[in-house]
N, C-alpha and C. Protein backbone atom coordinates (compact mmCIF):
# COMPACT_ATOMS: atom_id res chain seq x y z
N UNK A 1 1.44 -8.77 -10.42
CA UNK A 1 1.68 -8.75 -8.99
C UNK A 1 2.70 -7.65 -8.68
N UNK A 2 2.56 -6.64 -7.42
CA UNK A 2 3.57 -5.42 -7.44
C UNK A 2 4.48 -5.54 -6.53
N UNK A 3 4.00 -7.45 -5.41
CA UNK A 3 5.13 -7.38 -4.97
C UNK A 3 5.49 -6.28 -3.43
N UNK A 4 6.58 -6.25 -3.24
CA UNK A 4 6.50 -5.49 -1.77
C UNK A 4 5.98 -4.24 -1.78
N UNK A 5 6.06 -3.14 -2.78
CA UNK A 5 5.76 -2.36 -2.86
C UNK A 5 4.70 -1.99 -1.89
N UNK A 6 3.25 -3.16 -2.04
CA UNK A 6 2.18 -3.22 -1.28
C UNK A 6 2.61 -2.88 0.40
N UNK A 7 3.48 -3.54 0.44
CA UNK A 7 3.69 -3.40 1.97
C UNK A 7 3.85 -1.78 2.47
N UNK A 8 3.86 -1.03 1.68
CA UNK A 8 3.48 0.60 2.48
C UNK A 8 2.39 0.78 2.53
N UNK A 9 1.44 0.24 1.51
CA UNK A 9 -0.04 0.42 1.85
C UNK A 9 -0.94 -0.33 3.04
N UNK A 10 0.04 -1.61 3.03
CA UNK A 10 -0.45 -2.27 4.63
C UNK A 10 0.12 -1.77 6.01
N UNK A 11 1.02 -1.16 5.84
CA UNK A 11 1.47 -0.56 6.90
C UNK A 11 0.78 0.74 6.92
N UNK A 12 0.34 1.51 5.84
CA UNK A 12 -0.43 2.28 6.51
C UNK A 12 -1.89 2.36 6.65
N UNK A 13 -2.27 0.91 6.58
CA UNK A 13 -3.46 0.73 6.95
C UNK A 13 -3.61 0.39 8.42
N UNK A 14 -2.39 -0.05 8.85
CA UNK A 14 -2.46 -0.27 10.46
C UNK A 14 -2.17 1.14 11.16
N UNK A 15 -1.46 1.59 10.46
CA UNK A 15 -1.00 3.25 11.12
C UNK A 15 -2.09 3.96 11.24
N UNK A 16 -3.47 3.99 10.19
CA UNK A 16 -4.62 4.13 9.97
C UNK A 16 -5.39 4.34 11.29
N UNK A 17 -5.77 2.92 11.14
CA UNK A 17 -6.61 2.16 11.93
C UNK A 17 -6.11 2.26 13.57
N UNK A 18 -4.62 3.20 13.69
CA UNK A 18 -4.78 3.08 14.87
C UNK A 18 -3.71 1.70 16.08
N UNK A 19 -3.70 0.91 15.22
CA UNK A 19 -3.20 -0.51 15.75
C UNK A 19 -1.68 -0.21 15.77
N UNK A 20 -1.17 -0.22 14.89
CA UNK A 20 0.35 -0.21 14.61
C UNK A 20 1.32 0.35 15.70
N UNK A 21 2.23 -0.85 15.83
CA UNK A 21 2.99 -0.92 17.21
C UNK A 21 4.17 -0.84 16.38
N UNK A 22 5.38 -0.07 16.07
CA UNK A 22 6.52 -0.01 15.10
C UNK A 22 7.21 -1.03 16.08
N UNK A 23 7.21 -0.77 17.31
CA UNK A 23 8.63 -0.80 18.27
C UNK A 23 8.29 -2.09 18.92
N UNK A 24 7.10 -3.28 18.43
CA UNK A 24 7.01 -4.57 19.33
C UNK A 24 7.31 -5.38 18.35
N UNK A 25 7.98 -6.06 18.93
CA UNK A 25 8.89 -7.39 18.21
C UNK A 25 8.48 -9.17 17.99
N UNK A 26 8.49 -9.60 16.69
CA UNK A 26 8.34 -10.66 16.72
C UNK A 26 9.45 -11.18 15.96
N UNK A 27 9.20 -12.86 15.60
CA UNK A 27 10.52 -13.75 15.12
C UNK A 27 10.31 -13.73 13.53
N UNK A 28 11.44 -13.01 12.84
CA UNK A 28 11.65 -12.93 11.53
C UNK A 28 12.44 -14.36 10.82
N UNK A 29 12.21 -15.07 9.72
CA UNK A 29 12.49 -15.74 8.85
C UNK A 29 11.46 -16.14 8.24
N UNK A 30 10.81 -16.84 8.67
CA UNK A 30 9.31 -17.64 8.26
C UNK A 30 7.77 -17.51 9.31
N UNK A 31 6.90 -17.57 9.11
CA UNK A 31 5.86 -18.10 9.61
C UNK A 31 5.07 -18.70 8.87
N UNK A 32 4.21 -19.44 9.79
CA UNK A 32 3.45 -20.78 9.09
C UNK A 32 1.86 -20.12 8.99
N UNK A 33 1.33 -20.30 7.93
CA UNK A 33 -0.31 -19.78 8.12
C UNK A 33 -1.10 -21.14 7.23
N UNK A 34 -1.48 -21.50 8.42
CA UNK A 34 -2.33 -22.67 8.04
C UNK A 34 -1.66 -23.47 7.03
N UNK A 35 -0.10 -24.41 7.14
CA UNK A 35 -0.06 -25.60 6.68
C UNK A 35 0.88 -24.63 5.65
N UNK A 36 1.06 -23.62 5.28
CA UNK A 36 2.02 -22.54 4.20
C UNK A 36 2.91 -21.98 4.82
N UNK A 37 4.04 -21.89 4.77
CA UNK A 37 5.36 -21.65 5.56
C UNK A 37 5.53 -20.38 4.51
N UNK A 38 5.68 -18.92 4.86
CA UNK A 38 6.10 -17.55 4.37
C UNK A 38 7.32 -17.39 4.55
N UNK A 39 7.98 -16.85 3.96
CA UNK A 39 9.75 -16.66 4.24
C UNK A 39 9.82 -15.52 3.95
N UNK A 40 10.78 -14.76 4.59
CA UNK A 40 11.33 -13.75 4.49
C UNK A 40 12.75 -13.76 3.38
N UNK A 41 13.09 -12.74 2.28
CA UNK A 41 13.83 -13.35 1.32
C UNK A 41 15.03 -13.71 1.41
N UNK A 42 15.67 -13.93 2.74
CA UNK A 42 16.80 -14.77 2.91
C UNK A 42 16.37 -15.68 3.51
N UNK A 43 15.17 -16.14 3.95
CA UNK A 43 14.93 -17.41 4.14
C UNK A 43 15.25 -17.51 5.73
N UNK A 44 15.93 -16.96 6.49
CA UNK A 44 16.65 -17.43 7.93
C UNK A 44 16.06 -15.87 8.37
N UNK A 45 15.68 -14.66 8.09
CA UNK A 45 15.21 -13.24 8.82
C UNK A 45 16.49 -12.83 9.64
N UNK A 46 16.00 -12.18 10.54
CA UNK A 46 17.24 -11.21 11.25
C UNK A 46 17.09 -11.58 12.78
N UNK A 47 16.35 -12.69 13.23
CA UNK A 47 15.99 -12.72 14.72
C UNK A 47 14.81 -11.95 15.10
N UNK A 48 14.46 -11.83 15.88
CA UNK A 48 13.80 -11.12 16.91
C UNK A 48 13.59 -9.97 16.75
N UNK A 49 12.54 -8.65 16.14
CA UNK A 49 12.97 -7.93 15.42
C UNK A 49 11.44 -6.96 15.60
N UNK A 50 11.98 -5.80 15.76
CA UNK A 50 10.97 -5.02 15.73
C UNK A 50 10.13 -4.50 13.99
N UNK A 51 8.90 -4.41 14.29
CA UNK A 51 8.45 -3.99 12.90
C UNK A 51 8.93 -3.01 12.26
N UNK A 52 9.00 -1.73 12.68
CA UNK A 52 9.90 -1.03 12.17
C UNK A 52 11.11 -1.70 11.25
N UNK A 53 11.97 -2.06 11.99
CA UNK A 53 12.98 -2.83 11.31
C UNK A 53 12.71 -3.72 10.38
N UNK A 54 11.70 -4.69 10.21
CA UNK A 54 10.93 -5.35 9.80
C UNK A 54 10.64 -4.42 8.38
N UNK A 55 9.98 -3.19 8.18
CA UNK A 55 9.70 -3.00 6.98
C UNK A 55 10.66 -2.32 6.21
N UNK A 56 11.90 -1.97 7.15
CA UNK A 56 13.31 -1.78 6.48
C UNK A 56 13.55 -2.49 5.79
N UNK A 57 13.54 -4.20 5.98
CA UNK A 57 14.36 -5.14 5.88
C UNK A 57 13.42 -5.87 4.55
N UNK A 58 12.21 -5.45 4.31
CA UNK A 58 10.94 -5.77 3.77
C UNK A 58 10.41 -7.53 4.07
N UNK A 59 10.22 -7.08 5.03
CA UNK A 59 9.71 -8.75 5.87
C UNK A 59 8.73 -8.89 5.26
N UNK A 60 8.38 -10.11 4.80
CA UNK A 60 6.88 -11.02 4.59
C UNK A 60 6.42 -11.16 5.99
N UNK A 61 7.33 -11.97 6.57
CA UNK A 61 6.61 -12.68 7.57
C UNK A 61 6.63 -10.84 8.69
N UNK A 62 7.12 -10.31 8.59
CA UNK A 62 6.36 -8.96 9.41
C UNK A 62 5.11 -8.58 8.82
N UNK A 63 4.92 -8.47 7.83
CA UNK A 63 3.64 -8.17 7.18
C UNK A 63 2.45 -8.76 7.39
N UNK A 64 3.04 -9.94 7.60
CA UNK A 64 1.79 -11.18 7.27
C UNK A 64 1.50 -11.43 8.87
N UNK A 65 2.16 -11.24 10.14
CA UNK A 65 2.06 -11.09 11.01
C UNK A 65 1.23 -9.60 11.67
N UNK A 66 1.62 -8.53 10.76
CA UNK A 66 0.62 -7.34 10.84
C UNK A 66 -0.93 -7.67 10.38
N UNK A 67 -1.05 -7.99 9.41
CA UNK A 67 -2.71 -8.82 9.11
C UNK A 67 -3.19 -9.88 10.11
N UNK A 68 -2.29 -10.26 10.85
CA UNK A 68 -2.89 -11.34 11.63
C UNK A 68 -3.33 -10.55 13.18
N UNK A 69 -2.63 -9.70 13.33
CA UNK A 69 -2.33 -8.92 14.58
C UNK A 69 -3.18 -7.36 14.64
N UNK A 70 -2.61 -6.70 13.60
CA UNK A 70 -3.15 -5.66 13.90
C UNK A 70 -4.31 -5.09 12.64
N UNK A 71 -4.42 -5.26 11.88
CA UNK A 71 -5.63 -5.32 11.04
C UNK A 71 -6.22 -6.73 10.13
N UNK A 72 -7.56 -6.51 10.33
CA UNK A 72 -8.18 -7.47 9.64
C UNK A 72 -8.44 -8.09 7.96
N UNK A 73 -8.41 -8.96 7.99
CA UNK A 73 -8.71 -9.10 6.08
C UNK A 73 -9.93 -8.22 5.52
N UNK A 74 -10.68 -7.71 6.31
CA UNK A 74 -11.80 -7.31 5.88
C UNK A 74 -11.38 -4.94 5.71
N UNK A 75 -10.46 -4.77 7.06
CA UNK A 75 -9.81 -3.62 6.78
C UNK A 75 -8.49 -3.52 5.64
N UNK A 76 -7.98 -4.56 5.58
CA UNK A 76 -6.70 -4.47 4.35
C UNK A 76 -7.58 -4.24 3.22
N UNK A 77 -8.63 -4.93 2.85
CA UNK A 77 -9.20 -4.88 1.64
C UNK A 77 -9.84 -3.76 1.59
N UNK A 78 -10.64 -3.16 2.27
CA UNK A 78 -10.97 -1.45 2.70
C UNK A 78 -10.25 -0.87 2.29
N UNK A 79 -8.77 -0.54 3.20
CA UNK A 79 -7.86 0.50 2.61
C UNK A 79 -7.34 0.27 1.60
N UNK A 80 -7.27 -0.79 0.99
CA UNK A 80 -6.46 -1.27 -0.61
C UNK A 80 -7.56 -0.39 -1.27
N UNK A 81 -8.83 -0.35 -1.34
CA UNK A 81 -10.09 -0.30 -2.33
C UNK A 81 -10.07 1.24 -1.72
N UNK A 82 -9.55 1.80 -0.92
CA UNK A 82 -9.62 3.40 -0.55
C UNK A 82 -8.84 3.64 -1.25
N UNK A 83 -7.65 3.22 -1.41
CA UNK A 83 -6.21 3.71 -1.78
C UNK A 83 -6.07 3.79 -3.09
N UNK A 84 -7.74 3.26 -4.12
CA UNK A 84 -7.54 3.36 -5.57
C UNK A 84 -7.16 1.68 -6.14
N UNK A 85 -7.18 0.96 -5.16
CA UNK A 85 -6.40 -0.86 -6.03
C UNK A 85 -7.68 -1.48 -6.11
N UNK A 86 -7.99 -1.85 -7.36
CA UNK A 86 -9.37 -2.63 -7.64
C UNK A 86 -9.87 -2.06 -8.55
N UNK A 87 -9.82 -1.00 -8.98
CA UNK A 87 -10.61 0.06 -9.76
C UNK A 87 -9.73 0.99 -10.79
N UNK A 88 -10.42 1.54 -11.87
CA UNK A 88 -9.69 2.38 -12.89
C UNK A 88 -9.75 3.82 -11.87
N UNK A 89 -8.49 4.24 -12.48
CA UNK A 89 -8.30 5.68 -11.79
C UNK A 89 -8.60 6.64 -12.90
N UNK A 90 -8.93 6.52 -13.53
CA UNK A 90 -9.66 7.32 -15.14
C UNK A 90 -8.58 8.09 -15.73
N UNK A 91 -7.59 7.69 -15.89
CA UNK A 91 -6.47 8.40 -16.47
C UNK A 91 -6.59 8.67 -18.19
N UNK A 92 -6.24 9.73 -18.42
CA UNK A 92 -6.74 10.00 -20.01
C UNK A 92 -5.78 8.94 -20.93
N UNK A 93 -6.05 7.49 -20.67
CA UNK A 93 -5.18 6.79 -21.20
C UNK A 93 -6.05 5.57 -22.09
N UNK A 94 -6.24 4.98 -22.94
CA UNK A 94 -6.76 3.77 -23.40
C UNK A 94 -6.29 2.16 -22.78
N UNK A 95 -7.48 1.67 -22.73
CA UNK A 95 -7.33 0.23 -22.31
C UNK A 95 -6.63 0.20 -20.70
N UNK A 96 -7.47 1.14 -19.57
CA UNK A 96 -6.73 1.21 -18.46
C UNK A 96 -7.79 -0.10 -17.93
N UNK A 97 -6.68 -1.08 -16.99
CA UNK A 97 -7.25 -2.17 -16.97
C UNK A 97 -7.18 -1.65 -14.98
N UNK A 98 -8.59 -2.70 -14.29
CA UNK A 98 -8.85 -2.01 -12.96
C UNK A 98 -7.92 -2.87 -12.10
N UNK A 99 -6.95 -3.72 -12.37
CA UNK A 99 -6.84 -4.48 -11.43
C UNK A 99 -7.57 -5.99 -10.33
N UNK A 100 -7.26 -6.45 -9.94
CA UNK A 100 -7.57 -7.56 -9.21
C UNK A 100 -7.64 -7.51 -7.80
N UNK A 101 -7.91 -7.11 -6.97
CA UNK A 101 -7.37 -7.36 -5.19
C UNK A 101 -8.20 -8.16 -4.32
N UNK A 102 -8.80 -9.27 -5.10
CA UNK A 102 -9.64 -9.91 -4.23
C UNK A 102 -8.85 -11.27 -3.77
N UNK A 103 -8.91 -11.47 -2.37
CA UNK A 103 -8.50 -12.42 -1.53
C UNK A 103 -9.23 -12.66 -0.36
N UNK A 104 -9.60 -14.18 0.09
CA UNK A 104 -10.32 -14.56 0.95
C UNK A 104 -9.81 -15.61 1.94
N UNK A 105 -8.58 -16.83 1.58
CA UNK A 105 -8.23 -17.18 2.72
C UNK A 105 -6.75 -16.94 3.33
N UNK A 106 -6.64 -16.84 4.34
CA UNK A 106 -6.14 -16.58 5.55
C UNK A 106 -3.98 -15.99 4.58
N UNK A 107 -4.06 -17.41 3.78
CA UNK A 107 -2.70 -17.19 3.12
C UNK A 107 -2.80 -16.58 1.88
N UNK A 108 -4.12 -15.60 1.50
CA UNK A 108 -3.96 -15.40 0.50
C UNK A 108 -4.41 -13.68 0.75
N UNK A 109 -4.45 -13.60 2.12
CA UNK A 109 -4.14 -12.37 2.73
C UNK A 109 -3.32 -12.13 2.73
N UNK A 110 -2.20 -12.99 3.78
CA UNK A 110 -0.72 -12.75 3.66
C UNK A 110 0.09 -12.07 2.59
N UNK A 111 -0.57 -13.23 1.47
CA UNK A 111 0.22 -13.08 0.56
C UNK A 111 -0.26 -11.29 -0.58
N UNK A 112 -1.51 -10.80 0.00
CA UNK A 112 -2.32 -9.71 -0.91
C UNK A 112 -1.01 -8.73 0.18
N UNK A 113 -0.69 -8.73 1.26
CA UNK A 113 -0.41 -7.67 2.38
C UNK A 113 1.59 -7.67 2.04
N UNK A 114 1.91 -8.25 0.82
CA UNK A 114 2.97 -8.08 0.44
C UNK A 114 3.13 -8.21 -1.26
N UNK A 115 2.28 -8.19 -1.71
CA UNK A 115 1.95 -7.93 -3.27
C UNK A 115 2.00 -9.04 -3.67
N UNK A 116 1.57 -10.19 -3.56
CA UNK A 116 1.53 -11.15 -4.07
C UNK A 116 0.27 -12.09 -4.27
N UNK A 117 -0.13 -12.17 -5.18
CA UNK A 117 -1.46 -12.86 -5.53
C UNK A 117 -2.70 -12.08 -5.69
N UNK A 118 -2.30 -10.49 -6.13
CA UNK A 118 -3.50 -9.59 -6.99
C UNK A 118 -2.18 -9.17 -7.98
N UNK A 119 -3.68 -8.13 -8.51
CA UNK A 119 -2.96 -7.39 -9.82
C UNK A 119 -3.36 -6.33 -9.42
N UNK A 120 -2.30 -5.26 -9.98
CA UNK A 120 -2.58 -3.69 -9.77
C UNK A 120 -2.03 -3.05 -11.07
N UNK A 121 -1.96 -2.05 -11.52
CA UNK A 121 -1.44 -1.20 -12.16
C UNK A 121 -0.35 -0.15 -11.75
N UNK A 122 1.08 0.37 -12.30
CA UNK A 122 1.94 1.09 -12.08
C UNK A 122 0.90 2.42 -11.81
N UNK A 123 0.00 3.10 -12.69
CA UNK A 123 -0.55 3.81 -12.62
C UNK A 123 -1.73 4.05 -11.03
N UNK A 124 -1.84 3.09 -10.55
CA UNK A 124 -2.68 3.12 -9.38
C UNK A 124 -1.73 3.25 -8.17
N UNK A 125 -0.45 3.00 -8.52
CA UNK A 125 0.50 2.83 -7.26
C UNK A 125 1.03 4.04 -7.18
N UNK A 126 0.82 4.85 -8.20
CA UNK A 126 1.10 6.48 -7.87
C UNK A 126 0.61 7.54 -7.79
N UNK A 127 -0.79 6.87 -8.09
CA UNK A 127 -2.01 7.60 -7.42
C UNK A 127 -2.05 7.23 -5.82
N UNK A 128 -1.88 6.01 -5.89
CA UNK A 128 -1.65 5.81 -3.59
C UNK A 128 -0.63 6.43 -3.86
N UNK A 129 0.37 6.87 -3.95
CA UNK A 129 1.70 7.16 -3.47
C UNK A 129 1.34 8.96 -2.95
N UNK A 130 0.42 9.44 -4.02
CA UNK A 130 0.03 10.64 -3.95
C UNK A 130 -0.72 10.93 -2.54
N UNK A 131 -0.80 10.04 -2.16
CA UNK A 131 -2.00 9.91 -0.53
C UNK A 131 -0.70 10.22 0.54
N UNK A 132 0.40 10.30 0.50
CA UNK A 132 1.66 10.20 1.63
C UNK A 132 2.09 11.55 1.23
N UNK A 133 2.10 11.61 -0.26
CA UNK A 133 2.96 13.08 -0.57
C UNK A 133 1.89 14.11 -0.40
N UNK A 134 0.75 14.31 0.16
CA UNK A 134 -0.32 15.36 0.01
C UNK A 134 -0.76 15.18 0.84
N UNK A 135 -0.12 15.00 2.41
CA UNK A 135 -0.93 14.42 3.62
C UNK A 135 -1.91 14.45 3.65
N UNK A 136 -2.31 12.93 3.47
CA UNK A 136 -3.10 12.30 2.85
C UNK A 136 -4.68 12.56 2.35
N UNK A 137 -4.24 13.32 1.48
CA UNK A 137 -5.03 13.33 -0.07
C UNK A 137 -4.69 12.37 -0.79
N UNK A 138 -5.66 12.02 -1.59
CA UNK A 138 -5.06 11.16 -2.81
C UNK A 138 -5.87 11.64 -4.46
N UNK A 139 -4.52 12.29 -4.95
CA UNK A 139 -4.83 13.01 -6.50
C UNK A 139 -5.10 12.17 -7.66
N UNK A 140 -5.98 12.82 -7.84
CA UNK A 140 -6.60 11.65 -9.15
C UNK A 140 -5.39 12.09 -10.40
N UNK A 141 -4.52 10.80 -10.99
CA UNK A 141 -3.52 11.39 -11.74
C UNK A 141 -4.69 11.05 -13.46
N UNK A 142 -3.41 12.50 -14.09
CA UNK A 142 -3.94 12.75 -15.51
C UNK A 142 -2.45 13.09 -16.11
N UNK A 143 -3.14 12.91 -17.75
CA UNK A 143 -1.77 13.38 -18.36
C UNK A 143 -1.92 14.77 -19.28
N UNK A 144 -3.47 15.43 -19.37
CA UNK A 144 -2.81 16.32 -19.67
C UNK A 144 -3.68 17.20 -18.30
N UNK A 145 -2.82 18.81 -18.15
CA UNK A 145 -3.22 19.63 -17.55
C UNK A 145 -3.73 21.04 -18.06
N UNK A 146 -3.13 20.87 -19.56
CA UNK A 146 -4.21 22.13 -20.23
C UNK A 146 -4.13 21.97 -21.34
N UNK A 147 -5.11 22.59 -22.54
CA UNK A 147 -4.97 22.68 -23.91
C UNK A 147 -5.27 23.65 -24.51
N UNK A 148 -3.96 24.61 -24.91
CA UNK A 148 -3.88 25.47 -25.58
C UNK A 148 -4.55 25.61 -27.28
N UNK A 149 -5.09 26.85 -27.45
CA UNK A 149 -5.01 26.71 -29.28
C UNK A 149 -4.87 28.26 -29.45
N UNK A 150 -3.74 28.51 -29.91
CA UNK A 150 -3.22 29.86 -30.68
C UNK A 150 -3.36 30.46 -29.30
N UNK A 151 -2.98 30.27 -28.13
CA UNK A 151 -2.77 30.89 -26.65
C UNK A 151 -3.97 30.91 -26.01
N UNK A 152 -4.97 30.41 -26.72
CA UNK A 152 -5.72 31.20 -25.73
C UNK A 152 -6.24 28.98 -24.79
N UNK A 153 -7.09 29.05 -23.87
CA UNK A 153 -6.81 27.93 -22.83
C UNK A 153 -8.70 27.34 -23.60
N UNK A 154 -8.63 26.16 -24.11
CA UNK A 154 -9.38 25.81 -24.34
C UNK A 154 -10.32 24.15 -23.46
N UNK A 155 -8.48 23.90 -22.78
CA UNK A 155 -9.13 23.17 -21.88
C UNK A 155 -8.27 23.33 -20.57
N UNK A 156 -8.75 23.48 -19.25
CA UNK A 156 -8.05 23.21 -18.05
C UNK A 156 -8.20 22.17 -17.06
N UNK A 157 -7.72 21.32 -16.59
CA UNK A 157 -7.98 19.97 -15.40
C UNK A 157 -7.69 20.73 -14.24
N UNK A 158 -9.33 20.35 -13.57
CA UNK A 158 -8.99 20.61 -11.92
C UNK A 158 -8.49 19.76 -11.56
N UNK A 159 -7.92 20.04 -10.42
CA UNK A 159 -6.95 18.98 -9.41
C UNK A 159 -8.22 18.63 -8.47
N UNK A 160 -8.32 16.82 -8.67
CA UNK A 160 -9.05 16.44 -7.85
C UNK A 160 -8.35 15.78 -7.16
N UNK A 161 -8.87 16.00 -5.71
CA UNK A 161 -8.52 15.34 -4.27
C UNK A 161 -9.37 14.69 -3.55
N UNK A 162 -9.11 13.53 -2.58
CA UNK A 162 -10.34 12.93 -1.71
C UNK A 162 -9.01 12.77 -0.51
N UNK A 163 -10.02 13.33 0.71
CA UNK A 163 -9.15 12.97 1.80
C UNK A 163 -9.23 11.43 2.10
N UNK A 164 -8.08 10.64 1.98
CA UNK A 164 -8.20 9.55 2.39
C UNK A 164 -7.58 8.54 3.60
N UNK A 165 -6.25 9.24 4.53
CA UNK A 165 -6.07 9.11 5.37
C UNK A 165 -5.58 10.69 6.06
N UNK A 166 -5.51 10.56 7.42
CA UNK A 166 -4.77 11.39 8.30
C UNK A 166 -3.55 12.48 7.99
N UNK A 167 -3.68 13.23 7.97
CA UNK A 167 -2.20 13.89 8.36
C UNK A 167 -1.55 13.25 8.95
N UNK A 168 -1.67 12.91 10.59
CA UNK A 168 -0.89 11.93 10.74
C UNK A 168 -0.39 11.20 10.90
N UNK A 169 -1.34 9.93 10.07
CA UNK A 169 -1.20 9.14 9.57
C UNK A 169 0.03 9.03 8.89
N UNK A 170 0.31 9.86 7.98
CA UNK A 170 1.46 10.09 6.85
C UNK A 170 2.21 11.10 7.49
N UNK A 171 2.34 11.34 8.58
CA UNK A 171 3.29 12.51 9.15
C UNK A 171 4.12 10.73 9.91
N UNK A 172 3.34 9.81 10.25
CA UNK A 172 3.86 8.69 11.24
C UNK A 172 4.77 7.78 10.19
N UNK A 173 4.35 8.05 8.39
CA UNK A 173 4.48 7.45 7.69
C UNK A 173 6.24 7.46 7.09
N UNK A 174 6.30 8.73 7.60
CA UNK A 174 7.70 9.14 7.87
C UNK A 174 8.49 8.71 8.96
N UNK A 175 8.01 9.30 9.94
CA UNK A 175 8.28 8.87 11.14
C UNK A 175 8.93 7.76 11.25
N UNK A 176 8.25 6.50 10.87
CA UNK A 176 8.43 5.17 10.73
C UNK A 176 9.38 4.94 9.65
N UNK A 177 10.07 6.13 8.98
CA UNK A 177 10.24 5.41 8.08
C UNK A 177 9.96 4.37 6.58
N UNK A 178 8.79 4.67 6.72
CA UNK A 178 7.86 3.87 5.57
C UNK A 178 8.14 4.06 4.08
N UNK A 179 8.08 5.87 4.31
CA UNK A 179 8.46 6.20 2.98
C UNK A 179 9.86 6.68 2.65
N UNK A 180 10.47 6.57 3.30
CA UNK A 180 12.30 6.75 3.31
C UNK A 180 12.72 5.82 2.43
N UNK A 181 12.36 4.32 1.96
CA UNK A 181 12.80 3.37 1.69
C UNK A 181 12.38 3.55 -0.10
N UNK A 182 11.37 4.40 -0.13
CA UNK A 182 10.78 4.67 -1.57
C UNK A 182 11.95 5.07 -2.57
């Protein structure tokens, strides 16, 4: 499980999609999703609180309130599965395992839209990370980039790219603050 981390990839799936309101405010500590009470990790939140602030502060219950509000379970799982989470990123590595990101009810969204209750790989989270630093491209990572023998170049790696969100998208990604906190 990776845990909050996720929460830049849900935030910029709403930034995405268009929806994402930084500056409208809801009530931080807990919310209830169907009979499951979410907490924010002091348990009591900050009040009344804009999202922005909210992913400063790394709110659950902002997050889990963004899936309810401004994108759907069916788009989180989209941009997770755009962003490289679910799948091997083909890294010249052995035994790369693809991850988990499947979730279907309501709290087990919540809980996917703040890293909790899939599996991912360190290695996939910096292949998304590569989608913010390359407005937004996302570079297929490798470990080697050439192979020499007695100078002369016997092997070279192209740099592969797929556009996968906006310029700016990830120009807002700043903006917001999203990736300041990295």
């Amino acid at each position: 499980e990776p845990g909050s981390v996720m929460k830049i990839f849900t935030y910029m799936c709403a930034i995405e999609k268009g929806t994402y309101k930084g500056d409208e405010k809801y009530e931080s500590g807990y919310i209830d999703v169907e009979g499951t009470k979410i907490y924010d990790w002091n348990r009591t939140g900050w009040g009344k609180i804009t999202y922005d602030y909210g992913f400063e502060m790394s709110s659950n219950v902002g997050v889990t309130n963004m899936v309810q509000k401004f994108i759907t379970k069916e788009e989180l799982k989209e941009c997770l599965t755009k962003y490289g989470f679910g799948s091997k990123t083909d890294i010249e590595l052995s035994r790369e395992l693809s991850g988990n990101i499947t979730f279907n009810y309501p709290v087990e969204v919540a809980a996917a839209s703040y890293g909790q209750g899939i599996f991912t790989t360190p290695i996939q989270h910096l292949q998304a990370l590569s989608i913010i630093a390359n407005d937004g491209y996302m570079l297929s990572p490798h470990i080697v980039t050439k192979i020499l023998d007695n100078g002369e170049v016997t092997y070279e790696r192209q740099i592969e790219k797929v556009k996968v969100v906006s310029k700016e998208t990830t120009d807002k990604a700043f903006e917001y603050k999203i990736v300041d906190v990295l």
